[in-house]
N, C-alpha and C. Protein backbone atom coordinates (compact mmCIF):
# COMPACT_ATOMS: atom_id res chain seq x y z
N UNK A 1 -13.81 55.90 118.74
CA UNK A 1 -14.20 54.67 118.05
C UNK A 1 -13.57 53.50 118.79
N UNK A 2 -14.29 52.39 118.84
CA UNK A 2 -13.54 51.19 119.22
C UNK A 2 -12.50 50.35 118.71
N UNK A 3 -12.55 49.38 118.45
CA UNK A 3 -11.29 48.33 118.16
C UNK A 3 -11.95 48.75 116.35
N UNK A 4 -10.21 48.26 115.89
CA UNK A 4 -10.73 47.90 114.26
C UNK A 4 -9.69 47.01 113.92
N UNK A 5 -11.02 46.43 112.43
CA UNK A 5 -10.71 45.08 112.07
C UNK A 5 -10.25 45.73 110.96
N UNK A 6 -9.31 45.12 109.72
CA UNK A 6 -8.66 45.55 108.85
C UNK A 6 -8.94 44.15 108.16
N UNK A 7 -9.78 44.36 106.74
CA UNK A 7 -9.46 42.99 105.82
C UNK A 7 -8.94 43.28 104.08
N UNK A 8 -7.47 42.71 104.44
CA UNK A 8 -6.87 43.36 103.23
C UNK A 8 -6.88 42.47 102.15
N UNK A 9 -6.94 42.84 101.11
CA UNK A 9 -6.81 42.32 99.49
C UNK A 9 -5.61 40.88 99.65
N UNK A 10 -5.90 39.32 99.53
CA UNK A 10 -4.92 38.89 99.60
C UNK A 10 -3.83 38.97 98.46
N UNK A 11 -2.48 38.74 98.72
CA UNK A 11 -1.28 38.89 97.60
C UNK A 11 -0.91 38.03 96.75
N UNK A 12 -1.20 36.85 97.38
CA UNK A 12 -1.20 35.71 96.18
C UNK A 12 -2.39 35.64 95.21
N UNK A 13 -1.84 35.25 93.92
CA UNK A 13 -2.47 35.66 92.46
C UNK A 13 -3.52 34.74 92.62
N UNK A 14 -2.77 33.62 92.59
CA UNK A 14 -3.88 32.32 92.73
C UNK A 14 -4.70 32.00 94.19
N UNK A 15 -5.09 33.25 94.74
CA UNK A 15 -5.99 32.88 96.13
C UNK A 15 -7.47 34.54 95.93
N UNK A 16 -8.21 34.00 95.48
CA UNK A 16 -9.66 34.77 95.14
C UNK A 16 -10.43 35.24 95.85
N UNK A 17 -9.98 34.69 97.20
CA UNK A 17 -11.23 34.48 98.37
C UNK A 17 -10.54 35.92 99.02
N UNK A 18 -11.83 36.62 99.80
CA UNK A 18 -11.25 37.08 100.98
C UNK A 18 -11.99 36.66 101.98
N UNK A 19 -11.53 37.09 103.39
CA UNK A 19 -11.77 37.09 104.38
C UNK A 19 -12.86 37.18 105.05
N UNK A 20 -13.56 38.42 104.36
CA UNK A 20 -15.17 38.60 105.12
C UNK A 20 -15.61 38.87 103.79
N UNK A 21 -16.93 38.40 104.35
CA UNK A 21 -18.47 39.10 103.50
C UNK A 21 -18.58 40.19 103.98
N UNK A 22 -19.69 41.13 102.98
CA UNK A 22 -20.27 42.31 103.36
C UNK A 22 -20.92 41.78 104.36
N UNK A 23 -21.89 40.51 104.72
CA UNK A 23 -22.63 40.13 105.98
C UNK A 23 -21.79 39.87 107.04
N UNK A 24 -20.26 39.67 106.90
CA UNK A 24 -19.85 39.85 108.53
C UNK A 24 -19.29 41.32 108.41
N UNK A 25 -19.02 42.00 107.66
CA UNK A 25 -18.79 43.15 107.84
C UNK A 25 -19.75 43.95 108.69
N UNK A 26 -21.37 43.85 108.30
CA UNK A 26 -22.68 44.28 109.08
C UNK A 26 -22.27 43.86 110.23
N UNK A 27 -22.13 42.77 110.76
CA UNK A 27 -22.24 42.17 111.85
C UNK A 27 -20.98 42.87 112.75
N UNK A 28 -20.09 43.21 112.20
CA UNK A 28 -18.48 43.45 112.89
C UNK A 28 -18.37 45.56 113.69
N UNK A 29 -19.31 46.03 111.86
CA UNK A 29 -19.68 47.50 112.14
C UNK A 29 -21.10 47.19 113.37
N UNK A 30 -21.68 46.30 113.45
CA UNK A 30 -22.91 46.43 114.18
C UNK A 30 -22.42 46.33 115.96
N UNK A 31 -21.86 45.24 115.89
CA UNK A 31 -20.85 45.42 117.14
C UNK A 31 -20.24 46.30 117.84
N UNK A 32 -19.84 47.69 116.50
CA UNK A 32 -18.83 48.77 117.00
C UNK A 32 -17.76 48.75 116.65
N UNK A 33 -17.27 47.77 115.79
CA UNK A 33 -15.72 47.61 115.54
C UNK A 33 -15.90 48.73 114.33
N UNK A 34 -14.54 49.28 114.33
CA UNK A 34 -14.64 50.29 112.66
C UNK A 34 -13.97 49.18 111.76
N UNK A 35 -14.35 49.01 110.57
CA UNK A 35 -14.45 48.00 109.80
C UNK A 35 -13.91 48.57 108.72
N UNK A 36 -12.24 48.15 108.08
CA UNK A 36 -11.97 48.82 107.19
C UNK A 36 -11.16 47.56 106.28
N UNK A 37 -11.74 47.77 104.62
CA UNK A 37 -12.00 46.68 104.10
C UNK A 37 -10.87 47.42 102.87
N UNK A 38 -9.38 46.60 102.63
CA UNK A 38 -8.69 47.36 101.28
C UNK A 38 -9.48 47.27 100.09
N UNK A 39 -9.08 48.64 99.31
CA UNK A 39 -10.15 48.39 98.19
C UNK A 39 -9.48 47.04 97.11
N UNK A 40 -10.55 46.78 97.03
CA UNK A 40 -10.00 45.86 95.71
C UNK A 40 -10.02 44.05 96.36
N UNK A 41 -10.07 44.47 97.55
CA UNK A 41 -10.40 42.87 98.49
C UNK A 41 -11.23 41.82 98.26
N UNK A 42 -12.04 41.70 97.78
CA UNK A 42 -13.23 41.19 97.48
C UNK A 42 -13.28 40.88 96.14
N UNK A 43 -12.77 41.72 94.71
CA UNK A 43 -13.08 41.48 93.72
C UNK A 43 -12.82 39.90 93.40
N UNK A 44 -11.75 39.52 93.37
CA UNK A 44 -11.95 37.83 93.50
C UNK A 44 -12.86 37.11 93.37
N UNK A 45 -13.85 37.22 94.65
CA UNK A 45 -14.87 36.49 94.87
C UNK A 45 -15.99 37.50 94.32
N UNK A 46 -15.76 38.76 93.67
CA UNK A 46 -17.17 39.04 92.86
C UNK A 46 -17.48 39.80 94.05
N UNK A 47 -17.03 40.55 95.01
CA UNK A 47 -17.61 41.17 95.84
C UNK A 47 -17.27 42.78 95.70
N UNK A 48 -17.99 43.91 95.07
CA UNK A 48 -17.11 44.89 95.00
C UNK A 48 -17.31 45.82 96.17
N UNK A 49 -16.42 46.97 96.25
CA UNK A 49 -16.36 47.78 97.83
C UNK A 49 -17.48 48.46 97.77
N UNK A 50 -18.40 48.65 97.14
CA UNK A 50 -19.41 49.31 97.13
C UNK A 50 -20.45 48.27 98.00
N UNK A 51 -20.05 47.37 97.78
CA UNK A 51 -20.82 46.14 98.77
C UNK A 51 -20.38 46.07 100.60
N UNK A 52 -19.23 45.82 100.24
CA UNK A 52 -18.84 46.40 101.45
C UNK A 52 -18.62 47.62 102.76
N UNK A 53 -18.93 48.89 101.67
CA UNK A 53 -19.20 50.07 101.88
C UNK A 53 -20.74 50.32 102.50
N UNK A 54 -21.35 49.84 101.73
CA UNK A 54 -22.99 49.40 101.88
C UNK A 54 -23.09 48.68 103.46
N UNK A 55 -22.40 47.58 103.84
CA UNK A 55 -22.25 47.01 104.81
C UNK A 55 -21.85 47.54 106.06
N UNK A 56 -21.29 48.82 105.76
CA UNK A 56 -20.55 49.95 106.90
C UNK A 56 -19.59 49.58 107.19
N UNK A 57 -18.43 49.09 105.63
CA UNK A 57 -17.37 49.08 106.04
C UNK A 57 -16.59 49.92 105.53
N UNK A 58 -15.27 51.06 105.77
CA UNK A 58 -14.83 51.41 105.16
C UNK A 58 -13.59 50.99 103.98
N UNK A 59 -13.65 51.68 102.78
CA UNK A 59 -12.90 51.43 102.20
C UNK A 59 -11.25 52.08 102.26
N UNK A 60 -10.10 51.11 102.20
CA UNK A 60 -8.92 51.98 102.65
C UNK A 60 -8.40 50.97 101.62
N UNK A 61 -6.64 51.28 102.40
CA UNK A 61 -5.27 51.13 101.76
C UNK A 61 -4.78 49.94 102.55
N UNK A 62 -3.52 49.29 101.56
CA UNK A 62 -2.84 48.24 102.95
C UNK A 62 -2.14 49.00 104.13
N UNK A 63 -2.24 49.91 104.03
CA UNK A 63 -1.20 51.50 104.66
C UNK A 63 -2.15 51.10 106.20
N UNK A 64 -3.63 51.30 105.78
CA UNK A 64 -4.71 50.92 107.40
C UNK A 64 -4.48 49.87 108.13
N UNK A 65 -3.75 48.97 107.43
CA UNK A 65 -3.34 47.26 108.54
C UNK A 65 -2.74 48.04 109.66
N UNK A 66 -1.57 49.58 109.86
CA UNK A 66 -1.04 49.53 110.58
C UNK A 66 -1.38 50.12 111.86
N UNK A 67 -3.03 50.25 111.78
CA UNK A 67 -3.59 51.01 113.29
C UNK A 67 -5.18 50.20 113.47
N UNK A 68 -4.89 48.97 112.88
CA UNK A 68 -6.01 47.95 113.12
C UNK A 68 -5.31 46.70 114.42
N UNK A 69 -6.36 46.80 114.99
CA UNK A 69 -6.48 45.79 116.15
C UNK A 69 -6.20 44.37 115.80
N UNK A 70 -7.19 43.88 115.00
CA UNK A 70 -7.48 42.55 114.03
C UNK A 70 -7.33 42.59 113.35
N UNK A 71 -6.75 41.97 112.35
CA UNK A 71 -6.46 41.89 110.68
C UNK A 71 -7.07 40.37 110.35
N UNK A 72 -8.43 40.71 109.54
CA UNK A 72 -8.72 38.91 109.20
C UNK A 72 -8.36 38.54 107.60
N UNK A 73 -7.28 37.58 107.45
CA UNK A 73 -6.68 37.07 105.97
C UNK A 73 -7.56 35.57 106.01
N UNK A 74 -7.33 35.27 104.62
CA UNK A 74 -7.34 33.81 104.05
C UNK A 74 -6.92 33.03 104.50
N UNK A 75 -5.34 33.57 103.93
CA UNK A 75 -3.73 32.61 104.21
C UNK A 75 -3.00 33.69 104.88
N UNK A 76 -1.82 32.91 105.89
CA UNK A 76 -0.71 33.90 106.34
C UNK A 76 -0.64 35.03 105.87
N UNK A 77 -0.29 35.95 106.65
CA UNK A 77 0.76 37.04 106.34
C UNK A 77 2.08 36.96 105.56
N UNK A 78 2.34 36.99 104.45
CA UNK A 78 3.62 37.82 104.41
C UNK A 78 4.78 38.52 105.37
N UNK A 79 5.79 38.30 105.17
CA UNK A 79 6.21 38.81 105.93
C UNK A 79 6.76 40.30 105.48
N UNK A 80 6.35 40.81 104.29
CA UNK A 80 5.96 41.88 103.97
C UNK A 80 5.03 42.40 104.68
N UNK A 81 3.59 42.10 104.27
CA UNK A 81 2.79 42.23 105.43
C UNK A 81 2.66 42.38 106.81
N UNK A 82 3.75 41.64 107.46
CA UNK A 82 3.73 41.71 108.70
C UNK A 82 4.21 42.68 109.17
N UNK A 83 4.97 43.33 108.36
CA UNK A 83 6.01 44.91 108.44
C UNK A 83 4.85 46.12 108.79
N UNK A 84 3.64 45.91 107.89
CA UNK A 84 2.91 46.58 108.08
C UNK A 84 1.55 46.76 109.21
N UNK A 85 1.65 45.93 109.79
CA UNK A 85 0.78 45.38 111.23
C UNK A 85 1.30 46.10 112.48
N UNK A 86 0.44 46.50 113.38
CA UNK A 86 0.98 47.51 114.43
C UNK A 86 1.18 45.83 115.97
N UNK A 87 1.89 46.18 116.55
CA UNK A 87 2.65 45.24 117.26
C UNK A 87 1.55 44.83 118.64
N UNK A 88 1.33 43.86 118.44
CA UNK A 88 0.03 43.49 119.39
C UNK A 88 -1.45 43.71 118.68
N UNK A 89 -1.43 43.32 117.08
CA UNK A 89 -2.65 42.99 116.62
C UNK A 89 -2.76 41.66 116.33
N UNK A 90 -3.79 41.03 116.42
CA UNK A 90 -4.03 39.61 116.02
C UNK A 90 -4.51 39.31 115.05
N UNK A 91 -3.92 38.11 114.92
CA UNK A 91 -4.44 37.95 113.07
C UNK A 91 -5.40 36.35 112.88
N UNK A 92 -6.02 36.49 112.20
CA UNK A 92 -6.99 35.43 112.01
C UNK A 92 -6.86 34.82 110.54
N UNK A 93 -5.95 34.09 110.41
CA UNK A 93 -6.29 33.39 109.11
C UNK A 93 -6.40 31.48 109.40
N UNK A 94 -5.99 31.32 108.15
CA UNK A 94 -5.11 29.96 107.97
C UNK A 94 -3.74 29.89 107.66
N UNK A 95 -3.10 29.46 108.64
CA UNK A 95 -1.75 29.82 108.94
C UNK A 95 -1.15 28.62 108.10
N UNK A 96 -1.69 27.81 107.99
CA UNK A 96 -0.55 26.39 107.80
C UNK A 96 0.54 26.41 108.58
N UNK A 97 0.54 26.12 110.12
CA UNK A 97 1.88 26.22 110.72
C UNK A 97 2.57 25.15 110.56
N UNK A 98 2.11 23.56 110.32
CA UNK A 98 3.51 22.56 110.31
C UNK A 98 4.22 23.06 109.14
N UNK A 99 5.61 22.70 109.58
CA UNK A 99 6.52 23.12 108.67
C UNK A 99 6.72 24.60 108.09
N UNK A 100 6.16 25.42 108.66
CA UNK A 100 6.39 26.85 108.90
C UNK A 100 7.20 27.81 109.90
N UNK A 101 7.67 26.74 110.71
CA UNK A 101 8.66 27.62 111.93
C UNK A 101 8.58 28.88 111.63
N UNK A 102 9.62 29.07 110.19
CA UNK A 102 10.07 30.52 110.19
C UNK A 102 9.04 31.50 110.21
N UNK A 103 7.79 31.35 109.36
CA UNK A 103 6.50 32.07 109.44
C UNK A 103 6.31 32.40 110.72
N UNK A 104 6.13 31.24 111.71
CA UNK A 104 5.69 31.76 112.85
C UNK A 104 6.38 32.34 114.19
N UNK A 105 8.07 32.00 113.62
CA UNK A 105 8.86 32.96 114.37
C UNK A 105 8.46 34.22 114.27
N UNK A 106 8.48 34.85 112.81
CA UNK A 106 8.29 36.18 112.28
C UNK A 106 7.40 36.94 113.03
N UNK A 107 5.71 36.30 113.20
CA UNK A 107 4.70 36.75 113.49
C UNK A 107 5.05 36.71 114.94
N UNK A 108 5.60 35.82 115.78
CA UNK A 108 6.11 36.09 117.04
C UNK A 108 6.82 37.48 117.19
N UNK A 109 8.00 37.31 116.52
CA UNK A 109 8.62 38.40 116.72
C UNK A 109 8.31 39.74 116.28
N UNK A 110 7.57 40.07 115.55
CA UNK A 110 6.54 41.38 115.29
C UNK A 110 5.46 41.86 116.34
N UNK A 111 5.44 40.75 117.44
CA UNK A 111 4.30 41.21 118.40
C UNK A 111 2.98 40.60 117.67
N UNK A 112 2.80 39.75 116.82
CA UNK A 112 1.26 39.43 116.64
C UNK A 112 0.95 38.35 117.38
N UNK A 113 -0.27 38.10 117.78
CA UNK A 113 -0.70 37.22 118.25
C UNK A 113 -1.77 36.42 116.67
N UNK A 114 -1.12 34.93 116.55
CA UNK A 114 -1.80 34.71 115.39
C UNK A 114 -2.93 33.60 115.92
N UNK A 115 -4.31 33.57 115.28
CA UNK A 115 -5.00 32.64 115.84
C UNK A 115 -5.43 31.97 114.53
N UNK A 116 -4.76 30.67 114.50
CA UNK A 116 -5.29 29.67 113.29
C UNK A 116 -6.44 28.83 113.08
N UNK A 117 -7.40 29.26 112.09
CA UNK A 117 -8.29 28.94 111.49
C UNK A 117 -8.39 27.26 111.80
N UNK A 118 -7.25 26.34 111.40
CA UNK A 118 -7.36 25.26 111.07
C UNK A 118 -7.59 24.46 112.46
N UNK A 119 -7.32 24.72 113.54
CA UNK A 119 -7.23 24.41 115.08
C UNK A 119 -8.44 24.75 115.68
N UNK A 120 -9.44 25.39 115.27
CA UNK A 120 -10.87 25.59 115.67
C UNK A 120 -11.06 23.82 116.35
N UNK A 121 -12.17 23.88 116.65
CA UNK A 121 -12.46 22.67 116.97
C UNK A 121 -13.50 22.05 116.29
N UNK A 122 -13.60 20.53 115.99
CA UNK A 122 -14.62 20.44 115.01
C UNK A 122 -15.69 19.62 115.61
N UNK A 123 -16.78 20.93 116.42
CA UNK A 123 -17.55 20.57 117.47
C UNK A 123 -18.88 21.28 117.02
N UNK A 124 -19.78 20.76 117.10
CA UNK A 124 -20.82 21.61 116.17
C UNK A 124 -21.29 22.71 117.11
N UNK A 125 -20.94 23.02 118.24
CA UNK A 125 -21.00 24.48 118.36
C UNK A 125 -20.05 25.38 117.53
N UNK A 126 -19.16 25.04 117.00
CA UNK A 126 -17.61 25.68 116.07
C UNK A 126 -18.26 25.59 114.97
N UNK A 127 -18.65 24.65 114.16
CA UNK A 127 -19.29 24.08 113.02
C UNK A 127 -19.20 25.38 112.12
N UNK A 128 -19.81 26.80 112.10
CA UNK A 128 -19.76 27.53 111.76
C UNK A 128 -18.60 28.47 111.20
N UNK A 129 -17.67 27.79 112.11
CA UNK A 129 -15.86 28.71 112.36
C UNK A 129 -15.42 27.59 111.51
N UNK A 130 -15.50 26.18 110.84
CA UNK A 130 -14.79 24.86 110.51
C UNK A 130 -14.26 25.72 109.25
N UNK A 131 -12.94 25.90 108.90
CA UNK A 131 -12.68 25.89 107.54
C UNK A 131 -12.14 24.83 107.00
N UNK A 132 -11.94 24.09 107.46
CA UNK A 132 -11.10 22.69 106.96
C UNK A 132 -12.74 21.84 106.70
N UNK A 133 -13.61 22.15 107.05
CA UNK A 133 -14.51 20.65 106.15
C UNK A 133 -15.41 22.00 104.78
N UNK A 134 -15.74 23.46 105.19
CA UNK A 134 -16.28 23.90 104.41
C UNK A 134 -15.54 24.03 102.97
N UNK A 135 -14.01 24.06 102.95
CA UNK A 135 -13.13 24.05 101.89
C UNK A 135 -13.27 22.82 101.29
N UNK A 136 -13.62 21.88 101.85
CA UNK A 136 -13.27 20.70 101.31
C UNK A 136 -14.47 20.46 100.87
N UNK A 137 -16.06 20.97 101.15
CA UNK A 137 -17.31 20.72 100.70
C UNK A 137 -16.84 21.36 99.30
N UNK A 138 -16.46 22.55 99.37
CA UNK A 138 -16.53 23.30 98.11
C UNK A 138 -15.27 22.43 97.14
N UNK A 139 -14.26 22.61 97.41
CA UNK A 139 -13.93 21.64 96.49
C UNK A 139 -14.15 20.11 96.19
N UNK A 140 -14.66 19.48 97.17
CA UNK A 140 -15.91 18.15 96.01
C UNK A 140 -16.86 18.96 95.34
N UNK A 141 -17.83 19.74 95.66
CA UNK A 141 -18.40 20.46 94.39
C UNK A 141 -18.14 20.80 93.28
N UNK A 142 -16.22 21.05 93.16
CA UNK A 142 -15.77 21.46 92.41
C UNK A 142 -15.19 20.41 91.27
N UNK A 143 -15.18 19.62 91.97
CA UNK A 143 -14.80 18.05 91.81
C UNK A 143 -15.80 17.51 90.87
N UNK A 144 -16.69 17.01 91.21
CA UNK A 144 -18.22 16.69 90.39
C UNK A 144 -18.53 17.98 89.26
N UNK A 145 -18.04 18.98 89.35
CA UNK A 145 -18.31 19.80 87.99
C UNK A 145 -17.36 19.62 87.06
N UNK A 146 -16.14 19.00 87.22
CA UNK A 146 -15.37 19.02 86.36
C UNK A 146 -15.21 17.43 85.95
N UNK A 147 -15.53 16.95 86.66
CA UNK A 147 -15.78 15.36 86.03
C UNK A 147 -17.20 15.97 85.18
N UNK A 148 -18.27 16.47 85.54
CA UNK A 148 -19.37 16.34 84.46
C UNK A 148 -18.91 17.09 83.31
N UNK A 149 -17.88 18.10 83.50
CA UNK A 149 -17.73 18.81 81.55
C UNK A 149 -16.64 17.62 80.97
N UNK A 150 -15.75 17.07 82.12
CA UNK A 150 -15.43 16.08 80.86
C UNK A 150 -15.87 14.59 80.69
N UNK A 151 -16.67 14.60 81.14
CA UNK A 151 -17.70 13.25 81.03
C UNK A 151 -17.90 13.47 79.82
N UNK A 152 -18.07 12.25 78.59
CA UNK A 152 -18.53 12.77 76.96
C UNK A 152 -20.36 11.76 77.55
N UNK A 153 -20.66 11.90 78.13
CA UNK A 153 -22.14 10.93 78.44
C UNK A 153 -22.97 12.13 79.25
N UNK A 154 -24.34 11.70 79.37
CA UNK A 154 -24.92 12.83 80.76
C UNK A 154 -25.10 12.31 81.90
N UNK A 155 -25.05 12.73 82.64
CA UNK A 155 -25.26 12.65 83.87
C UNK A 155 -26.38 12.48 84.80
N UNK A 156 -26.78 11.54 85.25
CA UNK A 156 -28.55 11.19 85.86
C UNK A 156 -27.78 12.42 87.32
N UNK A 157 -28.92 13.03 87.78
CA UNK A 157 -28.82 14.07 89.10
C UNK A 157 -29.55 13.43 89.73
């Protein structure tokens, strides 16, 4: 088998999202990568492993981060997490590095190579990779729904 991607369940309570869709999962197994998705990753966002399974990804443990190539997160690693990462895998999230030194000592010193989400470029060939304007679309969406439930008037659309 070739390279594998590992997308694990994130640990913070208050973060819903994961990492991939079942549609980049297709895309990642279609490639050749073995695609192994922790169970329970997805529920957050309403995605269950049977979806992902469907997608040809497998379902595993956080135990699989430690013989995956790529690991794609949300947010940082843990440095729990990072314990569990095999030394020379790269990680793809949103790092928030200002004011993180120590974070990114850690991931240095574990052997990861981390590549941050937020440093993409915001070039409309990237446009697709942007997480910093798609987060921010979704929360003005989120924005305008919660001004309309507490609006006591209606709202012209």
């Amino acid at each position: 088998m070739g390279q594998s991607v590992f997308i694990p369940r994130e640990l913070d309570a208050n973060e819903p999202r994961v990492a991939a869709s079942p549609e980049t999962v297709k895309r990642l197994a279609g490639l050749g990568f073995e695609v192994i998705v922790e169970k329970g990753a997805g529920l957050g966002s309403r995605i269950t492993d049977q979806d992902f399974a469907a997608a040809g990804g497998t379902i595993g443990t956080a135990g699989d981060a430690k013989k995956a190539d790529v690991v794609l997160k949300v947010r940082r690693p843990t440095d729990a997490e990072l314990k569990g990462y095999k030394s020379g895998a790269a990680v793809i999230a949103i790092m928030d590095p200002y004011g993180n030194d120590a974070a990114l000592a850690a991931m240095a010193k574990a052997g990861i190579t981390a590549f941050s989400m937020e440093f993409m470029p915001r070039i409309t060939r990237a446009q697709v990779m942007d997480v910093v304007s798609s987060q921010a679309n979704l929360a003005g969406y989120q924005a305008v729904i919660d001004v309309a439930y507490e609006y006591d008037r209606a709202l012209a659309m």
